[in-house]
Protein backbone atom coordinates (compact mmCIF):
# COMPACT_ATOMS: atom_id res chain seq x y z
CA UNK A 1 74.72 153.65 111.03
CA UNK A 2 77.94 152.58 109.24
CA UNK A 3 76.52 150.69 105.81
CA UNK A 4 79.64 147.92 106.68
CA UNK A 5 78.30 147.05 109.82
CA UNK A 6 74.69 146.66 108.19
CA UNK A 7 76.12 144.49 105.70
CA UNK A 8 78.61 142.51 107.71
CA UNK A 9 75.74 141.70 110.62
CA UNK A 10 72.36 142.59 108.79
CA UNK A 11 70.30 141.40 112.06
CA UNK A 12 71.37 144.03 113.96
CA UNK A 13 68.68 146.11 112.75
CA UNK A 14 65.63 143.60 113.55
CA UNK A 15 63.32 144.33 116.41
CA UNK A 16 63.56 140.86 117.54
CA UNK A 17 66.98 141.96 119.18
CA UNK A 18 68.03 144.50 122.40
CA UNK A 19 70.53 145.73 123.68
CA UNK A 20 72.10 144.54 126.83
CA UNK A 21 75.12 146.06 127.90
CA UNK A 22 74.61 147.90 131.18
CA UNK A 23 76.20 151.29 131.49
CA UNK A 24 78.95 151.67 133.60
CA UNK A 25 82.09 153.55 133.85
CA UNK A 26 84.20 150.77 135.85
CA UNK A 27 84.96 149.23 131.68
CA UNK A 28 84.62 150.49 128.16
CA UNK A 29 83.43 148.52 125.17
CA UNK A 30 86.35 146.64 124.12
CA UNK A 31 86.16 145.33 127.55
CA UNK A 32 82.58 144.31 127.71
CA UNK A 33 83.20 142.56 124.13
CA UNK A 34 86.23 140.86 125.48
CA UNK A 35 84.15 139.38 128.55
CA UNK A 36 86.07 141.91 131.02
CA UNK A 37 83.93 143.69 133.82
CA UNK A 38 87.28 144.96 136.19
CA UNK A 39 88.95 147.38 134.17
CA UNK A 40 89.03 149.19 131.18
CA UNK A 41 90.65 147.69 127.63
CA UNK A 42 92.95 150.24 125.84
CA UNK A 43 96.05 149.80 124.31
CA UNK A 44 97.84 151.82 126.38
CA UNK A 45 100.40 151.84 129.56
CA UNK A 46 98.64 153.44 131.61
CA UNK A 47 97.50 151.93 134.71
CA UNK A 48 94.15 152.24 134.78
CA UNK A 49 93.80 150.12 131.22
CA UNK A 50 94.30 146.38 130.35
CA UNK A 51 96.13 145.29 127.33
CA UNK A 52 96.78 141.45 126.52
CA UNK A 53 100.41 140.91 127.74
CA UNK A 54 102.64 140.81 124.72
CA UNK A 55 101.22 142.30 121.96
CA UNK A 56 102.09 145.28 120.21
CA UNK A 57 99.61 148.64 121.28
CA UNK A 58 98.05 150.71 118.45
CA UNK A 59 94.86 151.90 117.11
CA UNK A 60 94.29 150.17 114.08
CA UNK A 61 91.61 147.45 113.79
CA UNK A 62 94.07 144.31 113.28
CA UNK A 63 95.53 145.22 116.77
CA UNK A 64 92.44 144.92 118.63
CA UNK A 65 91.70 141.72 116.18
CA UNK A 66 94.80 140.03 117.57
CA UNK A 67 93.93 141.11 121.26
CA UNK A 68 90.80 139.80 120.70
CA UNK A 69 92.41 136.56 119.42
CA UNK A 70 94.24 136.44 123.04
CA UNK A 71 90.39 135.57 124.04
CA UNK A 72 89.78 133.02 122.56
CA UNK A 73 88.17 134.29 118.96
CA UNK A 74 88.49 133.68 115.96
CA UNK A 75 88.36 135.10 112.31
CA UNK A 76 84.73 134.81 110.99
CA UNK A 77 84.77 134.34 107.33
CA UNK A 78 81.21 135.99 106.69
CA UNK A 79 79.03 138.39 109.11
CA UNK A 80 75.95 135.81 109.11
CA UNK A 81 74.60 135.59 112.48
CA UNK A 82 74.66 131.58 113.96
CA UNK A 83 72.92 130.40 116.72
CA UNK A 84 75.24 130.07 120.03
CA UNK A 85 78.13 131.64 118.79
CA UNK A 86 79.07 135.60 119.78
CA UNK A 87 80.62 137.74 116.95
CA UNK A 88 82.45 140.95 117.79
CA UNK A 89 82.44 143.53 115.54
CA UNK A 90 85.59 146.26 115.31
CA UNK A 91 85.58 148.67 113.13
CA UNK A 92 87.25 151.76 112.11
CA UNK A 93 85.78 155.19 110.37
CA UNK A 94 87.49 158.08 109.22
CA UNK A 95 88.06 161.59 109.62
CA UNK A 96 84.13 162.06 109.10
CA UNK A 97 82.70 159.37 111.08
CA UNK A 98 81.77 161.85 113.71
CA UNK A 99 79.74 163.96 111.28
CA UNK A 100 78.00 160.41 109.66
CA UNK A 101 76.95 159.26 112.93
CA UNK A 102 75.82 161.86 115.14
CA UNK A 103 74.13 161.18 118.16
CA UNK A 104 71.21 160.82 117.06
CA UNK A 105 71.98 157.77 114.67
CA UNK A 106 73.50 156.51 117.63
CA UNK A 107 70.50 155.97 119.90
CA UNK A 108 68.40 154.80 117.28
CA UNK A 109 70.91 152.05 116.74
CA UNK A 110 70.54 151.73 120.07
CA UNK A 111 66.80 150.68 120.17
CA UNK A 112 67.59 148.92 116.48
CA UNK A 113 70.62 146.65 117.53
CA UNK A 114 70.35 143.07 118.20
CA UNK A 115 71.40 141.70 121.70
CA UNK A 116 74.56 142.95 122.19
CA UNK A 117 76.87 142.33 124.85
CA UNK A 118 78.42 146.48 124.38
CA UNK A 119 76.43 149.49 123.69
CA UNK A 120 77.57 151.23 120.37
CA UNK A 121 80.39 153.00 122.37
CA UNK A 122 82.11 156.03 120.11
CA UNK A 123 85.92 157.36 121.01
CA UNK A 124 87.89 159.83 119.02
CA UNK A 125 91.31 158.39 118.65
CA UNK A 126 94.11 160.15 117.43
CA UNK A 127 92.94 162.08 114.27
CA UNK A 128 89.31 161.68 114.65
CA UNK A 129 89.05 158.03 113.81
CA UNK A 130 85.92 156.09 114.92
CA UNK A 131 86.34 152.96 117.16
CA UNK A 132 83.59 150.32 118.20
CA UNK A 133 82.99 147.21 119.89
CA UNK A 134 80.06 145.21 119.24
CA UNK A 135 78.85 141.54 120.18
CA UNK A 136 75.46 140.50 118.42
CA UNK A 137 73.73 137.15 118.41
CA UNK A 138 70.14 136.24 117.36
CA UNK A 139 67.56 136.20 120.90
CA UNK A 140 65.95 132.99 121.04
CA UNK A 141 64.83 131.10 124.57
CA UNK A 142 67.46 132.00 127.30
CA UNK A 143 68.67 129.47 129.12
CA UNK A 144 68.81 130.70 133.02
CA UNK A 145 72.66 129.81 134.47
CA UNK A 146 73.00 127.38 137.06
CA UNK A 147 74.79 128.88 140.15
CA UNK A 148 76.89 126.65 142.28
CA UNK A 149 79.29 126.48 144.79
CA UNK A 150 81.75 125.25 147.40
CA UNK A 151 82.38 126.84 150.92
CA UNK A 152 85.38 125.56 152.86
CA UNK A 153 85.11 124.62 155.47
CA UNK A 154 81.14 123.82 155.85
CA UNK A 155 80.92 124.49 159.46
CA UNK A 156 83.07 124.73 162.71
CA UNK A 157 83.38 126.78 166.11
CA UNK A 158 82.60 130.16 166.63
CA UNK A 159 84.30 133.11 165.34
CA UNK A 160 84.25 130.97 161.59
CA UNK A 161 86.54 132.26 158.94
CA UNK A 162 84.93 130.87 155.22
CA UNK A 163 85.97 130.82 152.14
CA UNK A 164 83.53 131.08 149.19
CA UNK A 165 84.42 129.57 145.49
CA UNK A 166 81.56 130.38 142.65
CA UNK A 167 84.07 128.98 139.76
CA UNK A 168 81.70 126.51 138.56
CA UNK A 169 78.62 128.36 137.85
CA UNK A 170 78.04 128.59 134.26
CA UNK A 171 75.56 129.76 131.51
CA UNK A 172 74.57 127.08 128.53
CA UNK A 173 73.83 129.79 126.05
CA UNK A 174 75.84 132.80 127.39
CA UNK A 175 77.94 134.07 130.15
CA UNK A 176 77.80 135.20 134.05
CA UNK A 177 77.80 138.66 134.55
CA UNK A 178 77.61 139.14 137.86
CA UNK A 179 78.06 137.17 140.97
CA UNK A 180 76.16 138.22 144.52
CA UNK A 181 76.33 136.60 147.85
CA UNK A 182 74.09 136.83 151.25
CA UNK A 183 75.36 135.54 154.02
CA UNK A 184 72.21 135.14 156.23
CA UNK A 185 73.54 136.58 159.05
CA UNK A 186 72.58 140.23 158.28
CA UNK A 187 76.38 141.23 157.18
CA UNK A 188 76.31 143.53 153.87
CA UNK A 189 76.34 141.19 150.84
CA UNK A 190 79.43 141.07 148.69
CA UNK A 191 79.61 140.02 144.75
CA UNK A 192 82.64 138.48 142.94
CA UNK A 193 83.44 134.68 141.93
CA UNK A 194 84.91 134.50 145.06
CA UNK A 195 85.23 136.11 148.64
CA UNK A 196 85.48 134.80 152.14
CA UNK A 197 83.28 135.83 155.27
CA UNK A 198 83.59 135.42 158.91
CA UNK A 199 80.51 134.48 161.51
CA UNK A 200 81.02 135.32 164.95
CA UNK A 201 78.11 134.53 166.45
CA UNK A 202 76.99 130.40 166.51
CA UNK A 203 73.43 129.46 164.38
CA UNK A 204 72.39 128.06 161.57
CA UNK A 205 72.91 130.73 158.80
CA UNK A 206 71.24 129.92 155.15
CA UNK A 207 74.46 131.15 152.99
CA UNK A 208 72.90 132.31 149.13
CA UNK A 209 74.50 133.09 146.08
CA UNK A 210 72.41 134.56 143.12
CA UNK A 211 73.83 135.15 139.28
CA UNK A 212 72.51 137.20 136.38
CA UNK A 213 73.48 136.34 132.74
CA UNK A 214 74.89 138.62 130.07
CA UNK A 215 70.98 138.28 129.79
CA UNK A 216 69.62 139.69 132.85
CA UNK A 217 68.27 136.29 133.67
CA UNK A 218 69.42 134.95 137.49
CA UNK A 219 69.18 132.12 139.27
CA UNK A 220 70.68 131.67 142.80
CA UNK A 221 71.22 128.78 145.03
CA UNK A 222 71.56 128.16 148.67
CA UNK A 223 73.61 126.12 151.25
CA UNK A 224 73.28 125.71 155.10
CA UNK A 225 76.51 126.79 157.23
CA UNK A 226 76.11 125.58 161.04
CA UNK A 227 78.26 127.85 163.65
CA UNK A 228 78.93 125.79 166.72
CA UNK A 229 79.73 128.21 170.20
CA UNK A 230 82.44 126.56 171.42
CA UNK A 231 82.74 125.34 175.45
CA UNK A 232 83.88 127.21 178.04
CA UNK A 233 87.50 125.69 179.24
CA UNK A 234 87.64 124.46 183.03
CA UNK A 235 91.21 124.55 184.73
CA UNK A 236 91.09 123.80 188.51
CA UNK A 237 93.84 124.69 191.23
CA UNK A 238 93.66 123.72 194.75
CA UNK A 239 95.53 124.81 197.80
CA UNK A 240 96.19 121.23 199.03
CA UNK A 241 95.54 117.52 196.88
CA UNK A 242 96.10 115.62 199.96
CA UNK A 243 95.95 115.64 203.76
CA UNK A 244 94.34 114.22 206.90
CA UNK A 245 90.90 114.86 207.82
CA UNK A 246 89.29 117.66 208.44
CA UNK A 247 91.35 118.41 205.23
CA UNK A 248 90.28 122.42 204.52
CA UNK A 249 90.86 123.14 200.48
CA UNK A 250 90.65 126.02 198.39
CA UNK A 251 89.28 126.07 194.94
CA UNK A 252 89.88 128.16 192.40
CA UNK A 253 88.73 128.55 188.50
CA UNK A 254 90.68 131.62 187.54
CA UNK A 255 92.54 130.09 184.89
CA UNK A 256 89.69 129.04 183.13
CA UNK A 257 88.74 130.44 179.84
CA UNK A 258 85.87 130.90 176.68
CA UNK A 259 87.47 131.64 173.52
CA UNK A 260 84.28 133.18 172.28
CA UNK A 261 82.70 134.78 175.01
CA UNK A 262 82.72 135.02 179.13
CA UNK A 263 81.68 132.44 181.49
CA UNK A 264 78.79 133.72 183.77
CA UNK A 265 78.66 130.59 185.96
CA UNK A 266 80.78 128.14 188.26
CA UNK A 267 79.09 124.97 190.05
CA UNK A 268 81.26 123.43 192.18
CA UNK A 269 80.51 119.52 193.29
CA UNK A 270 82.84 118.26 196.01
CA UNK A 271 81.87 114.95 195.66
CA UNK A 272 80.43 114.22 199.23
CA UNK A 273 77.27 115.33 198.37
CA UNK A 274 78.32 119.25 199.14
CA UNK A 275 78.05 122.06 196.19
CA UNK A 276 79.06 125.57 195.83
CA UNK A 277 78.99 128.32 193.43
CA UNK A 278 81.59 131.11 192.11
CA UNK A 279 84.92 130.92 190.68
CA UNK A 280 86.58 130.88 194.18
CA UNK A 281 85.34 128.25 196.66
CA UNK A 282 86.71 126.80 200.25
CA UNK A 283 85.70 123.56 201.12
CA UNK A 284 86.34 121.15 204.38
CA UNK A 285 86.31 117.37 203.72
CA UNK A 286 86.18 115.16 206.27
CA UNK A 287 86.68 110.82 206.06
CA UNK A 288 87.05 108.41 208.93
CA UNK A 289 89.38 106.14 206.98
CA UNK A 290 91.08 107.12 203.56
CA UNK A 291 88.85 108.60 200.80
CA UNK A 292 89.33 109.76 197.61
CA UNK A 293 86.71 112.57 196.63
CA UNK A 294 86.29 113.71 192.72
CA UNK A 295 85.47 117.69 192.39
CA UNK A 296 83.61 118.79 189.59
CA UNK A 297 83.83 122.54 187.94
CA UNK A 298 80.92 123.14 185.44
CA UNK A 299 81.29 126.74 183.57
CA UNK A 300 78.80 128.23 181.87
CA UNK A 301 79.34 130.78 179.36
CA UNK A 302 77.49 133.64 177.78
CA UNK A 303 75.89 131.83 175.03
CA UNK A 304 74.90 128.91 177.47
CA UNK A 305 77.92 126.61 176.20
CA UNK A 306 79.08 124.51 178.99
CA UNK A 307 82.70 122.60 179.90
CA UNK A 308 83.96 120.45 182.81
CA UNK A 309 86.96 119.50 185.12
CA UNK A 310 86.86 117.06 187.56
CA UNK A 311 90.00 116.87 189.99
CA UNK A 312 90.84 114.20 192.94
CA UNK A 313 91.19 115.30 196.61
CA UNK A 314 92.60 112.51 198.81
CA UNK A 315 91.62 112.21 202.36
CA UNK A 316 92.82 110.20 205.11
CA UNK A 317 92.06 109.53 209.31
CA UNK A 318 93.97 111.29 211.81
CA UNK A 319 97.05 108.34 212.21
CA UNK A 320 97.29 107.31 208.69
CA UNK A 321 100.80 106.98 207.23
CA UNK A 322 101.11 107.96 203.58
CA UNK A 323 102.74 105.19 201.28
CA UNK A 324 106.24 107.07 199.10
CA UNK A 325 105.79 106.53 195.86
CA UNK A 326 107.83 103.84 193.71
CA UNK A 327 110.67 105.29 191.34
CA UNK A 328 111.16 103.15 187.85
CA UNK A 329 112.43 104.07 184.91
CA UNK A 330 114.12 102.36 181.65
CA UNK A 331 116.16 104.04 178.96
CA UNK A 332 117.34 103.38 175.36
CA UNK A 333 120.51 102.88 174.28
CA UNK A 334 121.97 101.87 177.21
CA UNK A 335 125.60 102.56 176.01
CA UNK A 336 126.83 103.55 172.65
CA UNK A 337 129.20 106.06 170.90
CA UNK A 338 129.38 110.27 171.93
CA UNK A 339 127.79 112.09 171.36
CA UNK A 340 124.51 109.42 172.29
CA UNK A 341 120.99 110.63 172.61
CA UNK A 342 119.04 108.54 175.13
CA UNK A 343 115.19 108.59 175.61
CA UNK A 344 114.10 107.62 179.12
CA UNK A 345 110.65 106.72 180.27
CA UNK A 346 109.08 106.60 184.33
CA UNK A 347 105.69 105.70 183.07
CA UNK A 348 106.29 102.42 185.36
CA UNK A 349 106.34 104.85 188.40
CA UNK A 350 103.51 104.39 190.45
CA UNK A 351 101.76 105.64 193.96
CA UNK A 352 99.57 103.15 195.54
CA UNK A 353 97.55 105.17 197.44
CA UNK A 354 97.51 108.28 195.60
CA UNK A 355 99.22 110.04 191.90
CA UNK A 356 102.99 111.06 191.56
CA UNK A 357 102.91 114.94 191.08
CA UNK A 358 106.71 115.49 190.34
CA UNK A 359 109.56 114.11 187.82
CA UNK A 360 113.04 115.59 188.45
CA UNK A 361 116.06 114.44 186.52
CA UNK A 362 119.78 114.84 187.15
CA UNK A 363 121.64 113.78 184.49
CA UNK A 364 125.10 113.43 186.11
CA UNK A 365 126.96 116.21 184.34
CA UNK A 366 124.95 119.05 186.08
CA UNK A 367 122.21 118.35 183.74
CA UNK A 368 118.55 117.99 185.33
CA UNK A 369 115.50 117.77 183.50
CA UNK A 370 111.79 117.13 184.53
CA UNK A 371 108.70 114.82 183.26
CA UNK A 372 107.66 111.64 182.54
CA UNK A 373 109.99 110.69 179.37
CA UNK A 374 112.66 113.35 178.71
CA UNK A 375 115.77 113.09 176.10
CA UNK A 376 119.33 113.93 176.88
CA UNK A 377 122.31 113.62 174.56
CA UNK A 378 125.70 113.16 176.44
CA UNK A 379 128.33 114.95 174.10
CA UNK A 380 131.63 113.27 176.08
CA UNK A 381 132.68 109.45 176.61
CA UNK A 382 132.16 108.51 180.42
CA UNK A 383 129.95 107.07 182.55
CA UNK A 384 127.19 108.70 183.80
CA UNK A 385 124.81 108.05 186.84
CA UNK A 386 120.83 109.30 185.96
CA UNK A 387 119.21 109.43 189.07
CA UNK A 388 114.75 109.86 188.91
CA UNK A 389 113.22 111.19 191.75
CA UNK A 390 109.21 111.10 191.99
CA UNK A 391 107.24 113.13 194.77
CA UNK A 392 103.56 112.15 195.39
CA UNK A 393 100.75 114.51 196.18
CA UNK A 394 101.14 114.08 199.55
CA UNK A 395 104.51 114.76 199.56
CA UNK A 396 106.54 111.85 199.90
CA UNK A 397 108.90 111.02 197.70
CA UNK A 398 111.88 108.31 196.52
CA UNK A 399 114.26 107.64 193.91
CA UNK A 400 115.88 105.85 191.64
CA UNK A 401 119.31 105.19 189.72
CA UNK A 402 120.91 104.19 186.47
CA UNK A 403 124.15 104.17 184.55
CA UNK A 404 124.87 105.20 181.36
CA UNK A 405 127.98 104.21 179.22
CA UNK A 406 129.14 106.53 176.69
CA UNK A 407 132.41 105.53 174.80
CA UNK A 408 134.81 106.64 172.11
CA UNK A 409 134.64 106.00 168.29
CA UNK A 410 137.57 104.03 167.31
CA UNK A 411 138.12 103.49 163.53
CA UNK A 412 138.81 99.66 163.14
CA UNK A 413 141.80 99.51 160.41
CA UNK A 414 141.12 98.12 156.93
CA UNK A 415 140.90 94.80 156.29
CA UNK A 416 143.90 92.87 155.08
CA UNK A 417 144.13 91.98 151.35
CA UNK A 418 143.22 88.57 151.20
């Protein structure tokens, strides 16, 4: 062993200390000493190597002081081991260091050395000079780290993108070395301070991350993620909404949807005490006087998940006379300057004995539009007739008409000095 690093860290050849570096080829020694475990350390370009933005690259031993600076380090004034506080240890040989530290010396300094954070790691640079990293401190009682983290978001629908943050798990006397996550839904597990995971499938999934110190001491804590399937979506058509009895109506769910499955099921309820199944149904109502019935479609999907739809069928006796429907509307501005955007509004159109199906706009300039509350800007100064015309879902229909005033800009002249 080289007598400078005896004398500068004289522990490091007690028995109460071990070595506990693992080996690896993913990083070398400077970066193990540096707290680095995704690449290698070396002052060089290539780009397979890290090298602390903005300083100079070379292979003396106040280079890699000043990288290790970047790090957060400082210069010790003495080698003398203190509780709680890493040391790093670079140092350089020369020409001969190869022959003074053969490999045997080197794995008895293995089972010598205190806990380090880097195996005794030997490269030949340039003319056969001797580089090293080591990181000794005195082993006392090891504190286990505390693992911890957040998981955004905490639960939802079915397929569930997550996103996984172990930032602030920490070690009291040390550092995290290693970061693994199980996801409790038999997926492979994944490591890293952070990653993100997907669940396709709705339960209750107990979501665990473990960490190991520089160590070897874990600790791992766990958090409950709830999957939700979502419900089926129920859209109903229908050949005919209104008409006189025996009124003879086709159903028909093919619009319907599951975002996360199939459905497997349609129950129909006509609402006269009849019922069907499938998603295509015909059905007869029949009413002495005027009825309304309510239809129900109930899906079922895959994972048992169910949704609704209820629609209104309107029946009346042979003889009845179907009311037209009542056309309002209002509209702001009423006049103003071109080009003037107006809002209109029917929502004070009503059917008394059934629902208005139909909005249909003219705007007077060839311009139509549909809806309960459209916008239309009139670009030139006039005056414009907006007619609304509502049809109900039995067909009848009426109308109704406004004007709108649209007028020029004319500057008004200054005022006169007074």
């Amino acid at each position: 062993m080289d007598s400078s690093v005896s004398r500068s860290f004289p522990n490091i050849t007690s028995e109460n200390h071990r070595i506990a570096s693992p080996a690896t080829s993913r990083y070398n020694c400077i970066a193990w000493a540096a707290g680095r475990q995704d690449r290698k350390w070396w002052p060089s370009r290539s780009k397979d190597a890290f090298w602390p933005p903005g300083f100079r690259m070379g292979k003396g031993v106040s280079v890699f002081s000043a990288a290790f600076g970047r790090q957060g380090y400082v210069t010790c004034d003495s080698g003398a081991l203190v509780n709680g506080i890493e040391r790093v240890c670079v140092y350089a040989g020369g020409p001969l260091a190869q022959v003074y530290l053969p490999q045997e010396t080197l794995a008895s300094a293995h089972k010598e050395a205190s806990h380090m954070t880097q195996k005794w790691k030997i490269s030949l640079l340039g003319l056969a000079v001797v580089l090293a990293a080591v990181s000794c401190a005195p082993v006392g009682p090891n504190a286990p780290p505390l693992a911890t983290f957040s998981v955004e978001p905490e639960g939802g629908y079915a397929p569930l993108h997550i996103h996984l943050d172990a930032t602030e798990s920490l070690d009291p006397d040390g550092s995290i070395r290693a970061y693994n996550w199980d996801f409790g839904d038999g997926a492979p597990a994944a490591s890293g301070v952070q990653c993100v995971h997907d669940y396709e499938d709705e339960g209750d999934y107990v979501l665990t991350l473990a960490v190991r110190d520089d160590r070897g001491t874990e600790s791992a804590t766990s958090r409950r993620v709830t999957v939700l399937n979502p419900a089926p979506v129920a859209v109903v058509d229908a050949s005919a909404w209104y008409g006189t009895s025996p009124l003879a109506v086709l159903f028909d769910a093919g619009a319907s949807h599951d975002s996360s499955g199939e459905i497997v099921a349609w129950a129909w309820d006509f609402g006269d005490g009849e019922a069907a199944t499938g998603e295509s149904v015909a059905h007869t109502f029949t009413a002495a006087s005027a009825r309304a019935f309510t239809v129900t479609l109930t899906l079922t999907d895959d994972d048992g998940a169910q949704g609704r739809a209820s629609v209104t069928v309107r029946v009346v006796g042979v003889g009845t006379t179907n009311a037209p429907p009542v056309a309002r509307f209002v509209f702001v501005p009423t006049t103003g300057v071109a080009p003037l955007a107006v809002s209109f509004d029917a929502a004070t159109s009503a059917d008394g004995d059934g629902r208005i199906v139909t909005y249909a706009w003219t705007f007077g300039v060839g311009a139509t539009g549909g809806g309960v509350a459209p916008q239309h800007t009139f670009g030139v100064p006039g005056t414009y007739r907006v007619e609304l015309s509502v049809t109900d879902d039995a067909g009848a229909s009426s109308s109704v008409s406004h004007e709108v005033v649209v007028s020029t800009f004319i500057p008004q002249p200054p005022p006169l000095p007074g």
